[in-house]
Protein backbone atom coordinates (compact mmCIF):
# COMPACT_ATOMS: atom_id res chain seq x y z
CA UNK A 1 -43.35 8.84 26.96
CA UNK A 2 -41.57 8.19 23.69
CA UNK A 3 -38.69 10.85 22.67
CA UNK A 4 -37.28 11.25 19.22
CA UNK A 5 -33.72 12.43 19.96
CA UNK A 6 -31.76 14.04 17.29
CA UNK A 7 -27.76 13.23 19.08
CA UNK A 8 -24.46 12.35 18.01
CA UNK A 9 -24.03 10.07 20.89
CA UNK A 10 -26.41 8.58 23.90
CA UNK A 11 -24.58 6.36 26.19
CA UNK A 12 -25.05 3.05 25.89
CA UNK A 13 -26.08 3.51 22.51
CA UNK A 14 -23.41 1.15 20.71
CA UNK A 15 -24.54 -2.37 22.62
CA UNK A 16 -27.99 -1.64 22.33
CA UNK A 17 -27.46 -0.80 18.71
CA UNK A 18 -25.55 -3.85 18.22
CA UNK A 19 -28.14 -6.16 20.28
CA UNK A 20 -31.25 -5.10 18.18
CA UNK A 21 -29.25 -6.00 15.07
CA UNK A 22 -28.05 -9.04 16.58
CA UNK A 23 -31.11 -10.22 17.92
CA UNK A 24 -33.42 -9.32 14.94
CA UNK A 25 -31.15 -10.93 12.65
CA UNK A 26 -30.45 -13.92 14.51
CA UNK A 27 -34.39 -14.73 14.97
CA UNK A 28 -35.26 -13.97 11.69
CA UNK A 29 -32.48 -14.61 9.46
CA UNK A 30 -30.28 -17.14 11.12
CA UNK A 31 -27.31 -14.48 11.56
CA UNK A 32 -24.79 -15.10 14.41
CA UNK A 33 -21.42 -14.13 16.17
CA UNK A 34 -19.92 -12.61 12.60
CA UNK A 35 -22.61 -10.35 12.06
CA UNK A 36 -22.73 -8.83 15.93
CA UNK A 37 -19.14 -7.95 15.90
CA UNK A 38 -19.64 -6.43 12.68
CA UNK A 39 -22.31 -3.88 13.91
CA UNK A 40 -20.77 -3.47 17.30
CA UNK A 41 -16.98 -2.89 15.60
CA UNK A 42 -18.05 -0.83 12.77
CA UNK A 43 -20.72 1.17 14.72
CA UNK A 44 -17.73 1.52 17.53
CA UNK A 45 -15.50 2.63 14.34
CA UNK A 46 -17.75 5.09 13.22
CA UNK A 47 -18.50 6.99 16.80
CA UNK A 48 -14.86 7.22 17.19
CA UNK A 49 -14.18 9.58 14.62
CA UNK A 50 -17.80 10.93 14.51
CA UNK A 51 -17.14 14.38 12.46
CA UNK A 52 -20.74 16.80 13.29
CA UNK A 53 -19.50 18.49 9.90
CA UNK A 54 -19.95 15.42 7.48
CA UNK A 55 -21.54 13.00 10.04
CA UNK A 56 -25.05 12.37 11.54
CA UNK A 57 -26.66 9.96 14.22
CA UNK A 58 -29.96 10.05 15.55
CA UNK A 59 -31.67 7.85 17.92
CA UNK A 60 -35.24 6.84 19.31
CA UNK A 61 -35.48 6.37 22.98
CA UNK A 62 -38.38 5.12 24.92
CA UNK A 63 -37.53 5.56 28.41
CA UNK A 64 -33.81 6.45 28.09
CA UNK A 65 -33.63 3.16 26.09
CA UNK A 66 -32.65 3.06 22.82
CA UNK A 67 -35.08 1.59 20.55
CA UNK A 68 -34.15 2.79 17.26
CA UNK A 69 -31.53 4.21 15.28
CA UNK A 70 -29.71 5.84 12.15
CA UNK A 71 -26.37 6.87 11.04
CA UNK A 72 -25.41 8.46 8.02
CA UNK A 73 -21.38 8.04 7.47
CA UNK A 74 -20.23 11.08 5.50
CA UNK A 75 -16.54 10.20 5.32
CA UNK A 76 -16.72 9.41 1.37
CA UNK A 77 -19.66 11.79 0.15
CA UNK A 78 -18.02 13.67 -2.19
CA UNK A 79 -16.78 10.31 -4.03
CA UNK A 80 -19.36 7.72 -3.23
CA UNK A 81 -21.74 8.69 -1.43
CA UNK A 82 -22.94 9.50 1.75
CA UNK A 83 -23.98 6.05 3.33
CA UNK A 84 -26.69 5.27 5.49
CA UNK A 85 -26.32 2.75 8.03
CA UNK A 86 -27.70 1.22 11.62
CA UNK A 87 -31.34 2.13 10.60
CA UNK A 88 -33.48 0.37 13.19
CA UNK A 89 -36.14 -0.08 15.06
CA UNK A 90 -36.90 -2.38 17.59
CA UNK A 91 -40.34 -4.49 17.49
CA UNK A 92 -41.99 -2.44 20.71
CA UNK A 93 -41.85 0.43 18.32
CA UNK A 94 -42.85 -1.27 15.05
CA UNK A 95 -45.52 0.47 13.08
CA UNK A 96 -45.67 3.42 14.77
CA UNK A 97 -44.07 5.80 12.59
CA UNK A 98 -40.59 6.09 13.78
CA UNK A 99 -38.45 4.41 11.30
CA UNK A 100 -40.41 6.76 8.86
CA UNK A 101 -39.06 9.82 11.22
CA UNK A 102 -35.63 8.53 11.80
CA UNK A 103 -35.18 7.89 7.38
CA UNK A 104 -37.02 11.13 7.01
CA UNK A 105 -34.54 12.78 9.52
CA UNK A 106 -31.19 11.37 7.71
CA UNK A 107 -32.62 12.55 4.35
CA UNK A 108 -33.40 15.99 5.28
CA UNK A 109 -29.34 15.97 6.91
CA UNK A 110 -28.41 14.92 3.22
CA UNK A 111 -30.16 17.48 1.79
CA UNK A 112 -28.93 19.78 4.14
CA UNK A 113 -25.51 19.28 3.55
CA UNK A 114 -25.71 19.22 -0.40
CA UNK A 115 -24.69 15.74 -1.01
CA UNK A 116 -25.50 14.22 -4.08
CA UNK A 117 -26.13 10.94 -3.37
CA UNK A 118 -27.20 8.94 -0.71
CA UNK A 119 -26.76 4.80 -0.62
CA UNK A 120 -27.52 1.92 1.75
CA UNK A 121 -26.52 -1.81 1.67
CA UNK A 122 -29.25 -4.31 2.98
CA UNK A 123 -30.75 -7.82 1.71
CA UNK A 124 -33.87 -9.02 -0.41
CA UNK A 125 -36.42 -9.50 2.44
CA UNK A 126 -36.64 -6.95 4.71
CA UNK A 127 -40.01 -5.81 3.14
CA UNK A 128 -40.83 -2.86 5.70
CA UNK A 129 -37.56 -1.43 4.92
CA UNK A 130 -37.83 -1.62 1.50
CA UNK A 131 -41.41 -0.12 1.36
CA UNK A 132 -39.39 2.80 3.67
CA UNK A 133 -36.29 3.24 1.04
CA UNK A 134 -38.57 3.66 -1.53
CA UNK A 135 -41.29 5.88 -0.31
CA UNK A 136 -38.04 7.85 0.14
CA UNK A 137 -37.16 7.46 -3.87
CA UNK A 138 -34.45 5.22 -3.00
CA UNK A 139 -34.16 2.61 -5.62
CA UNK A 140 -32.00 -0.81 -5.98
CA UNK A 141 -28.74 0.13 -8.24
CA UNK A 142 -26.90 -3.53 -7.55
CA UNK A 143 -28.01 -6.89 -6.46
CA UNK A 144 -26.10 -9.94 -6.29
CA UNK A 145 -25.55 -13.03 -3.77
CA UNK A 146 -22.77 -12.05 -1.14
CA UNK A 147 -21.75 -12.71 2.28
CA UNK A 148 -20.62 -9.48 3.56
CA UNK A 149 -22.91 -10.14 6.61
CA UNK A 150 -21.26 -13.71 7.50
CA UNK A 151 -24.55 -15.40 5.79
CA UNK A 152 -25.41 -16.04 2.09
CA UNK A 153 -28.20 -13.23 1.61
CA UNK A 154 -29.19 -11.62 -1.91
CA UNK A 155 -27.41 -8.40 -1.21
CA UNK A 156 -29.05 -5.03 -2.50
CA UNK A 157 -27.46 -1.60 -2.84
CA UNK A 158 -30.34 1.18 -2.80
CA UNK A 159 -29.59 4.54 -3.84
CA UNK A 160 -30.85 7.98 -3.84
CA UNK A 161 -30.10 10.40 -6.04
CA UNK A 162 -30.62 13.85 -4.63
């Protein structure tokens, strides 16, 4: 029923990407147009020049739908970090383990490919997450009010240091 697929690409994987963000965010934190186009352009940005050698994506699919997500952008590794992004997981899948498979599978790719650091931007909050990132050793390295999301959040760069 439920299939964990390790991919670099499933069609329609950017809109549904971008409509669990934008719907999740929307009901719970009040986000809106700003913050849709962001995913769906910078997702769309990312896929585009999608490199298998520094790059990974991975999906969960119920159904051939996509229900949950990852990304790890390793464009700027070697000087910043490689950064983890689109990690989701939509509510029919919610406490069943998957997010914990999908962070677990983007933190074995980091270790795989030797980087040294791994980092992720998100907001004061998002509690499951958090309890994720950390079980994981990440840990909060900044943390300061921002809008880089089109809303006022407290804005949290976690990090972890492999």
């Amino acid at each position: 029923m439920t299939d964990l697929q390790f991919r670099d690409y499933i069609p329609g994987a950017i809109g549904r990407i971008a409509e669990m963000h934008a719907t999740y965010y929307h009901r719970h934190w009040g986000f809106g147009l700003f913050f849709e186009a962001k995913v769906a352009a910078d997702l769309s940005e990312f896929l585009s020049r999608f490199d298998e050698a520094h790059d990974g994506f991975w999906t969960v699919c119920l159904e051939n739908r996509v229900e949950g997500s990852v990304a790890i952008d390793g464009i700027k590794a070697a000087s910043e970090g490689a950064h983890l992004r689109w990690f989701i997981v939509s509510p029919a899948l919610h406490g069943k383990g998957f997010g914990h498979q999908l962070l677990k599978e983007a933190v074995t790719f980091c270790k795989r490919m030797r980087y040294n650091r791994v980092y992720l931007w998100t907001f004061e909050g998002l509690d499951a997450a958090r309890h994720l990132y950390e079980k994981f050793g990440f840990h909060i390295e900044e943390e300061y009010e921002g809008t880089q999301w089109g809303t006022k959040v407290n804005e949290q760069k976690f990090v972890l240091n492999l």
